[in-house]
PDB file of N, CA and C in Angstrom:
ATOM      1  N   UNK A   1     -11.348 -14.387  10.558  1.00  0.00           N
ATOM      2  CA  UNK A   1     -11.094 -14.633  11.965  1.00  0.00           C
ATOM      3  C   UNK A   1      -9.619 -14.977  12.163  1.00  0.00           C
ATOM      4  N   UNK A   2      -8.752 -14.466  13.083  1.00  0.00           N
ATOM      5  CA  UNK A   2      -7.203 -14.613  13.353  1.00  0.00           C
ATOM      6  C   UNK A   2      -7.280 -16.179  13.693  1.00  0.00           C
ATOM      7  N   UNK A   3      -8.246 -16.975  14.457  1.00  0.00           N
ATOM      8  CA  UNK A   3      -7.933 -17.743  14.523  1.00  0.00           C
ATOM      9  C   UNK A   3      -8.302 -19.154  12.889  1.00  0.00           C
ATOM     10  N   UNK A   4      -8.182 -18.573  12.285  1.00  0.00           N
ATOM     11  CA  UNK A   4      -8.902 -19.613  11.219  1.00  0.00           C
ATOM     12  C   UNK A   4      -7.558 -19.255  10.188  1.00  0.00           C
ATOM     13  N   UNK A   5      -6.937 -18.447  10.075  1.00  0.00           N
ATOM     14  CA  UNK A   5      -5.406 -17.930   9.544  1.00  0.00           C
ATOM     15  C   UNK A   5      -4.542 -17.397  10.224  1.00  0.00           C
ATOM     16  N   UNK A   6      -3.407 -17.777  10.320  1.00  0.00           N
ATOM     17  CA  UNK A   6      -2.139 -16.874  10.922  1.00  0.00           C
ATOM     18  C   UNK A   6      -1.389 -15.805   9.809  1.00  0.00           C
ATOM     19  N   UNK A   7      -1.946 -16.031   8.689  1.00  0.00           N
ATOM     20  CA  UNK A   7      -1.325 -15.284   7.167  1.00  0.00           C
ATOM     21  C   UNK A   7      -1.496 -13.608   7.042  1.00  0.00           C
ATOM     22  N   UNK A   8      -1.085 -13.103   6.249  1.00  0.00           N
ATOM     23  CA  UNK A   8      -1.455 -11.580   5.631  1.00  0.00           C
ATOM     24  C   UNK A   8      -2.435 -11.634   4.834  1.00  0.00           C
ATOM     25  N   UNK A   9      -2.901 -10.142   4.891  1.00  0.00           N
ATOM     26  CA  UNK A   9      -3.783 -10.516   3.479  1.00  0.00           C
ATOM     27  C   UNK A   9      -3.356  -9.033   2.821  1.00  0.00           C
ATOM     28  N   UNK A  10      -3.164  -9.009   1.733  1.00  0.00           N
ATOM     29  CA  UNK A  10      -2.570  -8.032   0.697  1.00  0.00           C
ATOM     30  C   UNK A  10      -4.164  -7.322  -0.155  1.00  0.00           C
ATOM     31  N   UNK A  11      -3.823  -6.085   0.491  1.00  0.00           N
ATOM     32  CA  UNK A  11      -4.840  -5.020   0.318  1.00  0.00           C
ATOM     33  C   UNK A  11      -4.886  -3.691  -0.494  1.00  0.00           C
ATOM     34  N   UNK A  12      -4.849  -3.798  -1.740  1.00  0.00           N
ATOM     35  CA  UNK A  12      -4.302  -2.891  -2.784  1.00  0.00           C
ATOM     36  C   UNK A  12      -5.480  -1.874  -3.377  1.00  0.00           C
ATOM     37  N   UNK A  13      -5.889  -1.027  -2.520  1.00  0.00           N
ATOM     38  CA  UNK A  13      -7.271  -0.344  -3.008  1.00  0.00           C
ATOM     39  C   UNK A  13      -6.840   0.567  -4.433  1.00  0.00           C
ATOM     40  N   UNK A  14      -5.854   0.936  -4.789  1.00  0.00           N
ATOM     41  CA  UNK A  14      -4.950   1.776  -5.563  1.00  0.00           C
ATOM     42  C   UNK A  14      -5.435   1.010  -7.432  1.00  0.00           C
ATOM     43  N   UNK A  15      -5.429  -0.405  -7.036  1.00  0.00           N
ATOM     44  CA  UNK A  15      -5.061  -1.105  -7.817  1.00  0.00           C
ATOM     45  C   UNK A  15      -6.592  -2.292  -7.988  1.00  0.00           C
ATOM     46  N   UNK A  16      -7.205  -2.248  -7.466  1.00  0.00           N
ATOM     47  CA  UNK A  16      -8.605  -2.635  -7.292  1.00  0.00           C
ATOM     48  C   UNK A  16      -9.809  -2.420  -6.694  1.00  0.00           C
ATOM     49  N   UNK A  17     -10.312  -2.175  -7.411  1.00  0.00           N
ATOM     50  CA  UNK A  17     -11.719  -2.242  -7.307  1.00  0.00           C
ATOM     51  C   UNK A  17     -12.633  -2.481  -6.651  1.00  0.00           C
ATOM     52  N   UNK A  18     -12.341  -4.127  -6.075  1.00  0.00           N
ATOM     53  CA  UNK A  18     -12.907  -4.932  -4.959  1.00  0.00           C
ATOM     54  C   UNK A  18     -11.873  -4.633  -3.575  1.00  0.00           C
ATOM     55  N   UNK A  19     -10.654  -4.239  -3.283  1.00  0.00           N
ATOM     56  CA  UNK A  19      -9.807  -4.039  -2.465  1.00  0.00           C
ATOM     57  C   UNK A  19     -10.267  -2.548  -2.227  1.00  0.00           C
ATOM     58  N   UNK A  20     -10.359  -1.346  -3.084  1.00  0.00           N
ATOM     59  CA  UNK A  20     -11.100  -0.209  -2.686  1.00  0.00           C
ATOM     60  C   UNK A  20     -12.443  -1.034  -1.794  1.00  0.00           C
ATOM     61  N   UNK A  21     -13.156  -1.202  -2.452  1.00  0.00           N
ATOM     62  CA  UNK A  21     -14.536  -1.692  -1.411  1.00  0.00           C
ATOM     63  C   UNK A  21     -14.474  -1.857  -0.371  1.00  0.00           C
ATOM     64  N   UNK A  22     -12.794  -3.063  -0.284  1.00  0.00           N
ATOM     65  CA  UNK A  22     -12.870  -3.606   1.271  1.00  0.00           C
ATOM     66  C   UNK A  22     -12.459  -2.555   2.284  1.00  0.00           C
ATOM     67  N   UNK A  23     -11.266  -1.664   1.812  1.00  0.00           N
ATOM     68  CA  UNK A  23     -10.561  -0.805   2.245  1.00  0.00           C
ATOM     69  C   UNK A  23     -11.726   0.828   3.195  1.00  0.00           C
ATOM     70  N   UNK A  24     -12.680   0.695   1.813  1.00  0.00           N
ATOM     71  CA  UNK A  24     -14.142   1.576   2.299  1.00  0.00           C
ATOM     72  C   UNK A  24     -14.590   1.251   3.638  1.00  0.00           C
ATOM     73  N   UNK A  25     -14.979  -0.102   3.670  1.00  0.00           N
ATOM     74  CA  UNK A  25     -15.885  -0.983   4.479  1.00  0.00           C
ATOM     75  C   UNK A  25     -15.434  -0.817   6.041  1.00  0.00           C
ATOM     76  N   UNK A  26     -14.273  -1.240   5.665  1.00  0.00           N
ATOM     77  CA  UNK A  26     -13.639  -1.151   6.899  1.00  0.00           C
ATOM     78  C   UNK A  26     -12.535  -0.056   7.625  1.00  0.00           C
ATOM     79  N   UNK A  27     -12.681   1.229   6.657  1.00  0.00           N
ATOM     80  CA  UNK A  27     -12.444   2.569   7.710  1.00  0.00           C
ATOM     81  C   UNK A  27     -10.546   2.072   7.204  1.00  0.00           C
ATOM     82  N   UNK A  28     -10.316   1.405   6.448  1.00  0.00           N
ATOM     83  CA  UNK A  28      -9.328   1.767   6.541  1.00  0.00           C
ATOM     84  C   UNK A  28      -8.537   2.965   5.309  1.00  0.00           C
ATOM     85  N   UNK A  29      -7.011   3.411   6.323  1.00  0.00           N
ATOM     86  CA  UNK A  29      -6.777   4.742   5.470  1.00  0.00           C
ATOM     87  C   UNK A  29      -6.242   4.054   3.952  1.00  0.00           C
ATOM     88  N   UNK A  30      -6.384   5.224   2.661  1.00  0.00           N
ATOM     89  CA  UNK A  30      -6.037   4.890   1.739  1.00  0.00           C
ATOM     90  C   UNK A  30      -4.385   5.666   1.558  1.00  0.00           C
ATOM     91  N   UNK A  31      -3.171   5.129   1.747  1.00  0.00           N
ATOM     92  CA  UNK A  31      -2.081   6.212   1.691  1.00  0.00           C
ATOM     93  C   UNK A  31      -1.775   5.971   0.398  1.00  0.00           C
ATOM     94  N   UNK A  32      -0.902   7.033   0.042  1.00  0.00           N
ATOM     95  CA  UNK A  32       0.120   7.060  -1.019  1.00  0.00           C
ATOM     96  C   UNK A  32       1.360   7.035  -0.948  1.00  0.00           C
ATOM     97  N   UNK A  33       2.284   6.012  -1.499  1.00  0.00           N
ATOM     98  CA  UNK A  33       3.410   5.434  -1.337  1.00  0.00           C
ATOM     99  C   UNK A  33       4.033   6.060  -2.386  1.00  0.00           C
ATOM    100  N   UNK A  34       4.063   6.204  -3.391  1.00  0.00           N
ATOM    101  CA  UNK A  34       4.851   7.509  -4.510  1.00  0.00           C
ATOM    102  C   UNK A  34       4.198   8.878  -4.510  1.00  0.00           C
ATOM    103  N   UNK A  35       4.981   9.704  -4.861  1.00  0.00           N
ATOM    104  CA  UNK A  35       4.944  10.722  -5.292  1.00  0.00           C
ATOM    105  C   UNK A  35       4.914  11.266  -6.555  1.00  0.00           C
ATOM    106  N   UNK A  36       4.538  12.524  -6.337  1.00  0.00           N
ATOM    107  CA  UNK A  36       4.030  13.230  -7.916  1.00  0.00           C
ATOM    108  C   UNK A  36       5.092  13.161  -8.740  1.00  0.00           C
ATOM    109  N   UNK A  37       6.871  12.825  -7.941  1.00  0.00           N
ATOM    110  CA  UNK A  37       8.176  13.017  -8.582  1.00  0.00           C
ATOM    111  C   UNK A  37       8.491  11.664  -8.866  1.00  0.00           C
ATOM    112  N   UNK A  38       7.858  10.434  -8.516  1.00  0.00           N
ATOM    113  CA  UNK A  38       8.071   9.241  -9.061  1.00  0.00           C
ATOM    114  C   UNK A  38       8.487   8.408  -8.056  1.00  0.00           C
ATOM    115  N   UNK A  39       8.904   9.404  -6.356  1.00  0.00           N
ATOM    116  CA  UNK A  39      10.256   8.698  -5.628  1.00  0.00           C
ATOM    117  C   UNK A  39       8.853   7.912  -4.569  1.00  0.00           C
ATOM    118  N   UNK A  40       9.328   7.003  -3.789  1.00  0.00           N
ATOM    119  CA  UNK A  40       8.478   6.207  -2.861  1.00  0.00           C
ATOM    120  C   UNK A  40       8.564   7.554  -1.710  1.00  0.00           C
ATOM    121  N   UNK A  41       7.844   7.382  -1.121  1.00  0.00           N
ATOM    122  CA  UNK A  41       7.681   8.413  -0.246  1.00  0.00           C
ATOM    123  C   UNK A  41       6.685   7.710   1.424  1.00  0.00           C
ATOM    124  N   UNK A  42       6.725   8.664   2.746  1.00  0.00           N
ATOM    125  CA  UNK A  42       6.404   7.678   3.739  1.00  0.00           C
ATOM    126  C   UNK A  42       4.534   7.078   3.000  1.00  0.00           C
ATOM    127  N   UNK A  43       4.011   6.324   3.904  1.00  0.00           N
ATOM    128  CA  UNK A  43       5.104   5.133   4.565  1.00  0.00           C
ATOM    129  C   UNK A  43       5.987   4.180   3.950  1.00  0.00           C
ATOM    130  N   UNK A  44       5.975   4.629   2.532  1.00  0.00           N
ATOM    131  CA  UNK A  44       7.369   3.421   2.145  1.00  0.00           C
ATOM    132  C   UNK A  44       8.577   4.116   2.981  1.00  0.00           C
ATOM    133  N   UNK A  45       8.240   5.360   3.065  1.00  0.00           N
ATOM    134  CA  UNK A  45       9.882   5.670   4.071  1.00  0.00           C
ATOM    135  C   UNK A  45      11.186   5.122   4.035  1.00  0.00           C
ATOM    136  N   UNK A  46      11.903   5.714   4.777  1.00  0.00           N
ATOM    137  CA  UNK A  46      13.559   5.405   5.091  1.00  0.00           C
ATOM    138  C   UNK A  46      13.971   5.524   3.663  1.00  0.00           C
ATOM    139  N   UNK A  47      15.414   4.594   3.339  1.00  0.00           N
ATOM    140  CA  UNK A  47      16.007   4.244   2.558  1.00  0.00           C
ATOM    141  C   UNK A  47      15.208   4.163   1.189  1.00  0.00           C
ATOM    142  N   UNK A  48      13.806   3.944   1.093  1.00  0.00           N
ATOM    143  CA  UNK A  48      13.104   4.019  -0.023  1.00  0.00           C
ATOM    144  C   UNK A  48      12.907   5.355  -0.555  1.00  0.00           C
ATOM    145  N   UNK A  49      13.263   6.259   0.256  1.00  0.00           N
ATOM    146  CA  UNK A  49      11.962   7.325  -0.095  1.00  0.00           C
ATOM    147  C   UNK A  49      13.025   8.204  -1.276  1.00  0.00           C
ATOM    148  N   UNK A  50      14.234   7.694  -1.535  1.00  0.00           N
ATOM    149  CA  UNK A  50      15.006   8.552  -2.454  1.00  0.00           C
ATOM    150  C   UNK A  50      15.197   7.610  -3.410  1.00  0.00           C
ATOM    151  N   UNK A  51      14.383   6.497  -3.556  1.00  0.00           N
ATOM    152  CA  UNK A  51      14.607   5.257  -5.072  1.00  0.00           C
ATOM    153  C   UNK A  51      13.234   5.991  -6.025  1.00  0.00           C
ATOM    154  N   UNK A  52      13.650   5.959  -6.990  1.00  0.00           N
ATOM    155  CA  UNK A  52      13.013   6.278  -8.141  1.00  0.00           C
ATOM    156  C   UNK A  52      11.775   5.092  -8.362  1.00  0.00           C
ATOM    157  N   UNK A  53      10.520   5.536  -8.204  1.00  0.00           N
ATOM    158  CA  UNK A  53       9.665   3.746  -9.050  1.00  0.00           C
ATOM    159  C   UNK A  53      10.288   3.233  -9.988  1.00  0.00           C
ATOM    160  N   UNK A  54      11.221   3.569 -10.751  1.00  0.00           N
ATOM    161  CA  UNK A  54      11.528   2.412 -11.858  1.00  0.00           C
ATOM    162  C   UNK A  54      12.982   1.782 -11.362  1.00  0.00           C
ATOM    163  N   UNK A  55      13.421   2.094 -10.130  1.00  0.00           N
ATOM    164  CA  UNK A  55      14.558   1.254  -9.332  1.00  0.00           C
ATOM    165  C   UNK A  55      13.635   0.202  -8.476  1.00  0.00           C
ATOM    166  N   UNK A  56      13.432  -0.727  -8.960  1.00  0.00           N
ATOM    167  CA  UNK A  56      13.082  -2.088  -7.692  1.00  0.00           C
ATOM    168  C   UNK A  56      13.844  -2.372  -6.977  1.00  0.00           C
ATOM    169  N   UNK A  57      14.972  -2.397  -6.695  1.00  0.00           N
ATOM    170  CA  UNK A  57      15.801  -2.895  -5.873  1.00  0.00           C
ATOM    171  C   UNK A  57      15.600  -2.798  -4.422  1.00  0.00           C
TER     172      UNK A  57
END
């Protein structure tokens, strides 16, 4: 309930198991943030989308 937290909640279906479930449940989309070439791609978008995954910066 929004009113019982003002926080985020971090939703990684990619990466779990139980976060797939929730992600199912509730219709939400599953995107992909890299590409087959390694680079972030939308919606990481903009300025990301030409960093390599192994550049964090």
């Amino acid at each position: 309930s929004p009113s019982l937290s003002p926080g985020a909640v971090k939703v990684t279906p990619g990466h779990s198991p139980q976060d797939l479930a929730l992600a199912r449940a509730h219709g939400l989309p599953l995107l992909s943030v890299i590409g087959d070439d390694g680079t972030l791609c939308p919606p990481g978008g903009g300025w990301l989308q030409v960093r390599p995954q192994s550049d964090p910066k």
